[in-house]
C-alpha atoms as a PDB file:
ATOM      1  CA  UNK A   1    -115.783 -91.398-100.315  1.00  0.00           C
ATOM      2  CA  UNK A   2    -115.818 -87.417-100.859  1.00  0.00           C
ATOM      3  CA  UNK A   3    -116.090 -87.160 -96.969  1.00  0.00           C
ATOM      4  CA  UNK A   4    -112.976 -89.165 -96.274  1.00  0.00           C
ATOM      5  CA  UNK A   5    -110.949 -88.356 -99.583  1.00  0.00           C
ATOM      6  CA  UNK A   6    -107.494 -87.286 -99.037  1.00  0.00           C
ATOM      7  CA  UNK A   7    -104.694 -85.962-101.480  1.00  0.00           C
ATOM      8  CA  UNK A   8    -102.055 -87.167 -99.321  1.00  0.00           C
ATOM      9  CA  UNK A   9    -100.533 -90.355 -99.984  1.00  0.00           C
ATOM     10  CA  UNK A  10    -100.186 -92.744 -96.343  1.00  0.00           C
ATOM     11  CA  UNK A  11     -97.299 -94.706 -98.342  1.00  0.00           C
ATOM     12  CA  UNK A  12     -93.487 -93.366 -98.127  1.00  0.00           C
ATOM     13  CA  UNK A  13     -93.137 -94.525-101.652  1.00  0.00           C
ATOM     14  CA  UNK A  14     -96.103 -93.540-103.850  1.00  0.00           C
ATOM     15  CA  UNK A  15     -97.818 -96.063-106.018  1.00  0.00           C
ATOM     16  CA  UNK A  16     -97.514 -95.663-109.478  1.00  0.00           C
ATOM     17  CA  UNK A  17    -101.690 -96.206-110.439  1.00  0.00           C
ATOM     18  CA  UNK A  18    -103.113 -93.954-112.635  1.00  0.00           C
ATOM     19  CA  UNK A  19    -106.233 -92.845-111.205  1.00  0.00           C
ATOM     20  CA  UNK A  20    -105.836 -93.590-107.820  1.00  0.00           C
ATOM     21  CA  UNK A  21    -108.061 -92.421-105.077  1.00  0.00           C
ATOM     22  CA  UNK A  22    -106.992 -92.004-100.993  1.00  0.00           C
ATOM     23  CA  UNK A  23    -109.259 -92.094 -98.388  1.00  0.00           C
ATOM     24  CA  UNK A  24    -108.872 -91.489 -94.756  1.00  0.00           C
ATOM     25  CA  UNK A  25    -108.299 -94.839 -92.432  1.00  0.00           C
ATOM     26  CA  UNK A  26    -111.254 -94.933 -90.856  1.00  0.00           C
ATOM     27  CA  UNK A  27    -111.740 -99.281 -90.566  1.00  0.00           C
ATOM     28  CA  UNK A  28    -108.809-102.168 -89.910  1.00  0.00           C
ATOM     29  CA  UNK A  29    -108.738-104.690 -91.635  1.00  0.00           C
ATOM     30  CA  UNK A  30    -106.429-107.569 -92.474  1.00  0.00           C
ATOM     31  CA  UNK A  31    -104.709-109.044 -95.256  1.00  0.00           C
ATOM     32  CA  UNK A  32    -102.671-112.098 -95.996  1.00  0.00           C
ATOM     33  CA  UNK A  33     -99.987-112.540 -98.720  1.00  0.00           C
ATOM     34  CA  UNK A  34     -97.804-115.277 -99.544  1.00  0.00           C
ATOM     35  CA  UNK A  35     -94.695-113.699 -99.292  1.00  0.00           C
ATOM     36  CA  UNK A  36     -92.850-110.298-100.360  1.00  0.00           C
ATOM     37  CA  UNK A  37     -91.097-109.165-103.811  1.00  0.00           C
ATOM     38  CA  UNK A  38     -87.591-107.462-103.432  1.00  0.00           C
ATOM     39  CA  UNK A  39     -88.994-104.429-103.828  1.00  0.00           C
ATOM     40  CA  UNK A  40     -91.159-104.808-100.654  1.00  0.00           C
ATOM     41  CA  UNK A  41     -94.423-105.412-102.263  1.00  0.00           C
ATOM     42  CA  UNK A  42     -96.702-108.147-101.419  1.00  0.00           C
ATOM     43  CA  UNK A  43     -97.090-110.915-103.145  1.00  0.00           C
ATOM     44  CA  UNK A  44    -100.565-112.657-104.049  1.00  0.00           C
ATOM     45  CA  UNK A  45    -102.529-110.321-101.589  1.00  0.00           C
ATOM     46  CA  UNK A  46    -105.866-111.416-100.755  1.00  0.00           C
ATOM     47  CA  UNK A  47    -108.789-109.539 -98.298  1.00  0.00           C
ATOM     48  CA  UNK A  48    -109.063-111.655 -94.815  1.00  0.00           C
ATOM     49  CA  UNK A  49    -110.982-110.435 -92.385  1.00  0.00           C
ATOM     50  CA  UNK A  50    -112.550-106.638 -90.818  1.00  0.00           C
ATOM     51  CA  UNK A  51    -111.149-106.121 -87.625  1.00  0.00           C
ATOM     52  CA  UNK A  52    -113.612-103.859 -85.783  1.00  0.00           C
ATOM     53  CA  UNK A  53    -112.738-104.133 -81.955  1.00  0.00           C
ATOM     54  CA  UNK A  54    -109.200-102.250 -83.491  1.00  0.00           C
ATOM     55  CA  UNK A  55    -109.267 -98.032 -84.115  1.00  0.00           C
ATOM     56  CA  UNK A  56    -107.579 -97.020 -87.501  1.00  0.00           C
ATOM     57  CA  UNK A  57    -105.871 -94.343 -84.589  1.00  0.00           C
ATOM     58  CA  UNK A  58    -104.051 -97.582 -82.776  1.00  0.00           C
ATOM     59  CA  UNK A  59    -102.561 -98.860 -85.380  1.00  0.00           C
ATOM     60  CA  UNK A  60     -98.928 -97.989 -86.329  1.00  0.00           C
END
């Protein structure tokens, strides 16, 4: 992680965690959810699958 770690947050909002760590993107991966709260969050997240034919640089 200390090669990748990052200050910056990648969120226009920052997350509220206490101890939070930020890495740099360097895998894609997916997630599903069932839906999102009114604040924009997602809702029941849960890992699905690593996408590795897809560049963390692609991906807006």
């Amino acid at each position: 992680m200390l090669k990748v770690a990052t200050i910056e947050c990648p969120f226009d909002k920052t997350p509220g965690v206490a101890g939070a760590r930020r890495g740099l993107p360097r895998l894609v991966g997916e997630v599903r959810y069932a839906t999102r709260t009114r604040a924009g969050l997602l809702r029941h997240p849960s890992w699905h699958r690593l996408h590795r034919e897809l560049a963390s640089d692609n991906i807006s």
